[in-house]
C-alpha atoms as a PDB file:
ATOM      1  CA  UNK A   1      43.118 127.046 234.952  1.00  0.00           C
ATOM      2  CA  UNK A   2      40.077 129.048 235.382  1.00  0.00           C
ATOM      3  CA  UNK A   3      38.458 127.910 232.312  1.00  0.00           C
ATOM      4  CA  UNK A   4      39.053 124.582 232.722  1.00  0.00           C
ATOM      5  CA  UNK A   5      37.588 124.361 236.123  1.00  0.00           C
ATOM      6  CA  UNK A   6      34.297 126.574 234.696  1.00  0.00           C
ATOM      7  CA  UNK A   7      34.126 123.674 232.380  1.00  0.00           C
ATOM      8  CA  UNK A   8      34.402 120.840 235.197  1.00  0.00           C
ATOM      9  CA  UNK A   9      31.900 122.440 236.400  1.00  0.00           C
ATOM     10  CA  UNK A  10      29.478 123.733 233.735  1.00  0.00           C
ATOM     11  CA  UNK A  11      28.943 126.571 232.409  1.00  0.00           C
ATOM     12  CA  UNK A  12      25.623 127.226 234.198  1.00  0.00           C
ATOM     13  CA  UNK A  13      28.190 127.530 237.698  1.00  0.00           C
ATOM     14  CA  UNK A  14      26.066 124.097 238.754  1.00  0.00           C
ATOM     15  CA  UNK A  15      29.024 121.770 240.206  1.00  0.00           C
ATOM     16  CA  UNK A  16      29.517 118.928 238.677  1.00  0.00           C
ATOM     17  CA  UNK A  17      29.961 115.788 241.553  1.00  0.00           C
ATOM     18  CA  UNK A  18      33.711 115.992 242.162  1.00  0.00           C
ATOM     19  CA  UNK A  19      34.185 119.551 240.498  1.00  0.00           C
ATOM     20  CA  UNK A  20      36.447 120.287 243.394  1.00  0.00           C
ATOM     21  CA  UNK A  21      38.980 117.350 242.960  1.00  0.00           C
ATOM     22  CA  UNK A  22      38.800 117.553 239.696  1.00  0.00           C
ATOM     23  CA  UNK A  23      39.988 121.292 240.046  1.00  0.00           C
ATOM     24  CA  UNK A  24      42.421 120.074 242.209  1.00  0.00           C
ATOM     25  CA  UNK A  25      44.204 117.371 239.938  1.00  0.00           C
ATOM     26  CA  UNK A  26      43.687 120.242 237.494  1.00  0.00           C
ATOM     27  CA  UNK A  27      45.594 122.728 239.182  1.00  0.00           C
ATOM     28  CA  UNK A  28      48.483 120.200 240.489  1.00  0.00           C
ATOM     29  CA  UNK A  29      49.224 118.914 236.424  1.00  0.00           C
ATOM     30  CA  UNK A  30      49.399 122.543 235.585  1.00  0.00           C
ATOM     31  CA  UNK A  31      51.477 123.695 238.147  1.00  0.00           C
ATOM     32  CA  UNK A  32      53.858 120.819 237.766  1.00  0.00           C
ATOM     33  CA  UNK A  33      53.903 121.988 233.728  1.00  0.00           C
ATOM     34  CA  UNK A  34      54.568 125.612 234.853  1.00  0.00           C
ATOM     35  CA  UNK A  35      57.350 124.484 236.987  1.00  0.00           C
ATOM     36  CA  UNK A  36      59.056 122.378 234.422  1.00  0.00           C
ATOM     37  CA  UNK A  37      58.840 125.287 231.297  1.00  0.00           C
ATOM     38  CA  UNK A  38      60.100 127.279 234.342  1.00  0.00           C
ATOM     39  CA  UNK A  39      63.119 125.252 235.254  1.00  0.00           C
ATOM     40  CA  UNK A  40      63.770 124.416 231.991  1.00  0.00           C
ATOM     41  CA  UNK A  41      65.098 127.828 231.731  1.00  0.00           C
ATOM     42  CA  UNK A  42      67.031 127.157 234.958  1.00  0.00           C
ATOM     43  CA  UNK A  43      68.473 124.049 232.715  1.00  0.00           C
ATOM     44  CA  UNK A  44      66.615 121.213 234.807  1.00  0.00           C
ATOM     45  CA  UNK A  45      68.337 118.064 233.328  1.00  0.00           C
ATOM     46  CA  UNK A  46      66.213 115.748 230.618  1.00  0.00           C
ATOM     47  CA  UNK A  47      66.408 112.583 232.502  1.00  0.00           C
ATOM     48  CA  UNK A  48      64.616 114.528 235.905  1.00  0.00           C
ATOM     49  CA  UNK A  49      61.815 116.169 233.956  1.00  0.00           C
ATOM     50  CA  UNK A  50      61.157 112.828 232.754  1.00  0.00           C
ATOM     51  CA  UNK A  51      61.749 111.314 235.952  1.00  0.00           C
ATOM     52  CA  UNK A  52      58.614 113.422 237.462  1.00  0.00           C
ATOM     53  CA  UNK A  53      56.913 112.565 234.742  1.00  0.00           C
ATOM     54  CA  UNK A  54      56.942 109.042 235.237  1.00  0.00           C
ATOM     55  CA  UNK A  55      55.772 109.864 238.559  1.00  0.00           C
ATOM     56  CA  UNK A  56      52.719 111.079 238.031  1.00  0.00           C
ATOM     57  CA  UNK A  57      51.159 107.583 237.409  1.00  0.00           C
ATOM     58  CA  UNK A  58      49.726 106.933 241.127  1.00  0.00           C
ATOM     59  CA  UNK A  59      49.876 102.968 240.532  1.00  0.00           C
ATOM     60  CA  UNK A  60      54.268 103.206 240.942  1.00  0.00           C
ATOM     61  CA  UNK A  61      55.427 100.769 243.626  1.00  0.00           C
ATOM     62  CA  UNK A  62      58.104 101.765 245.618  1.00  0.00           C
ATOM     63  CA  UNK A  63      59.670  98.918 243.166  1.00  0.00           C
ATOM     64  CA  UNK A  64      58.565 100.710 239.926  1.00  0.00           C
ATOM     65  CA  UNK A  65      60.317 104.309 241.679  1.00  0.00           C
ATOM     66  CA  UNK A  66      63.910 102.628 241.991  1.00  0.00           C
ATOM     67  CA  UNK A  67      63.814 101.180 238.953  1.00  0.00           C
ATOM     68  CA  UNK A  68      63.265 104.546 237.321  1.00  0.00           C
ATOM     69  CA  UNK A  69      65.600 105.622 239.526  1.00  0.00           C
ATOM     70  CA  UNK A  70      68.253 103.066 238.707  1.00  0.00           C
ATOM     71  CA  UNK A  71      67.686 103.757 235.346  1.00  0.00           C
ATOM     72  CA  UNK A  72      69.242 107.741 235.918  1.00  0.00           C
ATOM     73  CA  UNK A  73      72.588 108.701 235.913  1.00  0.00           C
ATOM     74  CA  UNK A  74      72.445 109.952 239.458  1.00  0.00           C
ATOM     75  CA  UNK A  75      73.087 108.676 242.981  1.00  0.00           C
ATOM     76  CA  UNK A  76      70.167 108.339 245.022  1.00  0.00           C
ATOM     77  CA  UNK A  77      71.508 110.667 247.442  1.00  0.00           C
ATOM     78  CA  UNK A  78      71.923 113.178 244.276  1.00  0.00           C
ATOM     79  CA  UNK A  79      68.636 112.743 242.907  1.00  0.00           C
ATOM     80  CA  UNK A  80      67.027 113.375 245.780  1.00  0.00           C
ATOM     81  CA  UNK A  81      68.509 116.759 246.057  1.00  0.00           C
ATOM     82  CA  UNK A  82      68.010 117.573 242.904  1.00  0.00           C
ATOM     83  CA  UNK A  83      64.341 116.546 243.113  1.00  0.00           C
ATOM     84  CA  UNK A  84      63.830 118.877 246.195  1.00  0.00           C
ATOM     85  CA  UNK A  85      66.089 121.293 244.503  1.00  0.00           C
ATOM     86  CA  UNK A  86      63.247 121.115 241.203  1.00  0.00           C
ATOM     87  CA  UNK A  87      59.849 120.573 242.997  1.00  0.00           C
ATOM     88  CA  UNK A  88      60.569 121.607 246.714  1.00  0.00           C
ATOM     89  CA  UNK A  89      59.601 118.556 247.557  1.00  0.00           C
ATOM     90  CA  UNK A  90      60.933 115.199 248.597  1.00  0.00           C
ATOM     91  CA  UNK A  91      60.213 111.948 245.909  1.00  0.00           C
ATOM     92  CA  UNK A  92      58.290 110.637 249.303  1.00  0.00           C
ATOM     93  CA  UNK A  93      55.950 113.827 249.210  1.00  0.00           C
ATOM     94  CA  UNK A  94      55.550 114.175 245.329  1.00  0.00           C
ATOM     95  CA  UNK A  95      54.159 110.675 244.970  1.00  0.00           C
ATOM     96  CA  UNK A  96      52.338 110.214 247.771  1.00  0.00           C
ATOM     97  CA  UNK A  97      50.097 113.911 246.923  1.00  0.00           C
ATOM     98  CA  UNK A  98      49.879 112.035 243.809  1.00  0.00           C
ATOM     99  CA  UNK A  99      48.091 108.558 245.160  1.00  0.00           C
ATOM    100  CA  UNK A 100      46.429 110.801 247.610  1.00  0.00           C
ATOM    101  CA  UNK A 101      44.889 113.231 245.084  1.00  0.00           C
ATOM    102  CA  UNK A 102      43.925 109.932 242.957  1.00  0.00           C
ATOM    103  CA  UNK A 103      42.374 108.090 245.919  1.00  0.00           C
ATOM    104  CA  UNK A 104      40.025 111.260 246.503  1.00  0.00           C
ATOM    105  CA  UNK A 105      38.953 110.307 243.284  1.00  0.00           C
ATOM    106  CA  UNK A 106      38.269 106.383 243.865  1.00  0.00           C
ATOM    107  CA  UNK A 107      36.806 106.925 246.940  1.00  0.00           C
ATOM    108  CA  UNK A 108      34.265 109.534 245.430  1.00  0.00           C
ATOM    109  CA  UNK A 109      33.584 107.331 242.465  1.00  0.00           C
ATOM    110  CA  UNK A 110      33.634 104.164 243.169  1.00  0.00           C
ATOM    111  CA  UNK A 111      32.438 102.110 245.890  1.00  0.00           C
ATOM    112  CA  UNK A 112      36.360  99.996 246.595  1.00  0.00           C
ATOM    113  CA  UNK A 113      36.897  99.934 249.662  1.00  0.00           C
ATOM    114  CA  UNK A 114      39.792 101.541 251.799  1.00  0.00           C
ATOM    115  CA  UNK A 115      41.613  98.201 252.013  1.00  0.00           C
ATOM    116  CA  UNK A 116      41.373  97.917 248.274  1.00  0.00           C
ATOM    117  CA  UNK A 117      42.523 101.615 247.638  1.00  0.00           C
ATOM    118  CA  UNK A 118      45.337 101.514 249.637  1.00  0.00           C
ATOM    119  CA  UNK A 119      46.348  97.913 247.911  1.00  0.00           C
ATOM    120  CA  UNK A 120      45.444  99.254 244.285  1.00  0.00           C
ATOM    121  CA  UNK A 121      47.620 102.648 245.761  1.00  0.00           C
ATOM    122  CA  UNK A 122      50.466 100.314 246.890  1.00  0.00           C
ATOM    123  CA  UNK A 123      50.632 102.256 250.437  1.00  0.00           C
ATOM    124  CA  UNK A 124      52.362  99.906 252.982  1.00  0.00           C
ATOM    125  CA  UNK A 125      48.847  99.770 255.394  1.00  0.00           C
ATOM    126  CA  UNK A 126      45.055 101.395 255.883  1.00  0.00           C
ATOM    127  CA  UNK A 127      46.516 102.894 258.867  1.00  0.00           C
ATOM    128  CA  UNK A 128      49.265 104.369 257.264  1.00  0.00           C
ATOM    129  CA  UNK A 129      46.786 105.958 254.420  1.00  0.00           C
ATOM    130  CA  UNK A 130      44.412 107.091 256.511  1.00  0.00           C
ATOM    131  CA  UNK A 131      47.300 108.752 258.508  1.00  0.00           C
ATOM    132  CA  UNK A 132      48.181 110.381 255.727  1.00  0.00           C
ATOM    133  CA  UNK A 133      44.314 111.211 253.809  1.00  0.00           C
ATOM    134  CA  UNK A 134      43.585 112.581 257.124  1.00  0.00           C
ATOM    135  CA  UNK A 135      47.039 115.078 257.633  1.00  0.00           C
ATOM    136  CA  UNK A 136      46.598 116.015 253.850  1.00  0.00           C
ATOM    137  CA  UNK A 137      42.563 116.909 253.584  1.00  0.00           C
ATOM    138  CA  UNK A 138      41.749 117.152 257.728  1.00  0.00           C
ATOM    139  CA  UNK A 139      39.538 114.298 257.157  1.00  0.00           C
ATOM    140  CA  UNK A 140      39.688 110.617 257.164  1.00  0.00           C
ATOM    141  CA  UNK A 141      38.984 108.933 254.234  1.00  0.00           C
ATOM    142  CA  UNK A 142      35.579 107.359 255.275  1.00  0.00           C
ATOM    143  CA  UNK A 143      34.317 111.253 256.117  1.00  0.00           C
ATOM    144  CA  UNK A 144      35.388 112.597 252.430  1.00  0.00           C
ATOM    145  CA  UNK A 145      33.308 109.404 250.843  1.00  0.00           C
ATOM    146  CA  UNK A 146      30.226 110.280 253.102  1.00  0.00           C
ATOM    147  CA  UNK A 147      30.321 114.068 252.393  1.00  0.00           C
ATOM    148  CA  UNK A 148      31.527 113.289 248.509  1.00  0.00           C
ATOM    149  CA  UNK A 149      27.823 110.937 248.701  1.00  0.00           C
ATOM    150  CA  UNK A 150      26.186 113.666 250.618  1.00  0.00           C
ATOM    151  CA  UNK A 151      26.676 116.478 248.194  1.00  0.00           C
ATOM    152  CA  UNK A 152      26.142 113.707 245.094  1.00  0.00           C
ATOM    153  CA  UNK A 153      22.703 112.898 246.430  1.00  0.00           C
ATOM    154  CA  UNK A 154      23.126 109.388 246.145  1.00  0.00           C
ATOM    155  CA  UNK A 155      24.919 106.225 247.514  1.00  0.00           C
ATOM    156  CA  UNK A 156      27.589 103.993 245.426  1.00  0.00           C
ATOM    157  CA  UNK A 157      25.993 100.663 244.951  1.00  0.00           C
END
């Protein structure tokens, strides 16, 4: 983990613009890789590991999630237990961290706007994402794209 955020960011210690998220997606793939070798040993069943690995592509719908879901030889009510059980998390939580963690990225690289992100996300409103952007980073989502700009030195045409 360490060397791979020394390399986001350089190995003259200059950050790179977004060396922090990128840390962050970083750290969140590896630590969902440590917990699966981990609970592999506490015999997590095949079909969940590749059940959170299918959701780890932030463009699911809600659709896309039952469908996977559907697709598993578990109740709804059971998988969902067995999801906690695995990530300490609810399937709710786990993807949206996952479209959050990928809009910090859209929103400091690209110049889409919040409408568009939260479309492109598939979140159910702008109010609802900034609800959540702001309860996961303390910030809404317009503040992280001026401070992301800020510390860049420039402005997304």
């Amino acid at each position: 983990l360490t060397n791979g955020c020394l390399e986001i960011q350089g190995t003259n210690n200059q950050s790179t613009p977004h060396a922090e998220e990128q840390c962050n997606i970083l750290f969140h793939s590896l630590m969902m890789q440590f917990l699966r070798q981990n609970q592999s040993t506490t015999s997590i069943p095949n079909e969940l590991a590749l059940f959170i690995k299918n959701l780890n592509n932030p463009q699911l719908s809600t659709k896309d999630i039952k469908e996977l879901q559907a697709q598993l030889p578990y109740s709804y009510s059971n998988l969902t237990r067995l999801f906690k059980k695995y990530t300490n998390q609810t399937i709710t939580q786990y993807v949206n961290n996952i479209k959050l963690q990928h809009s910090k990225q859209l929103l400091a690289t690209t110049n889409m706007t919040t409408l568009m992100i939260t479309n492109a996300l598939g979140f159910e409103s702008v109010s609802h994402f900034n609800h959540l952007f702001k309860k996961q980073f303390n910030e809404t989502p317009i503040q992280f794209r001026k401070r992301s700009i800020s510390a860049q030195g420039y402005s997304l045409k």
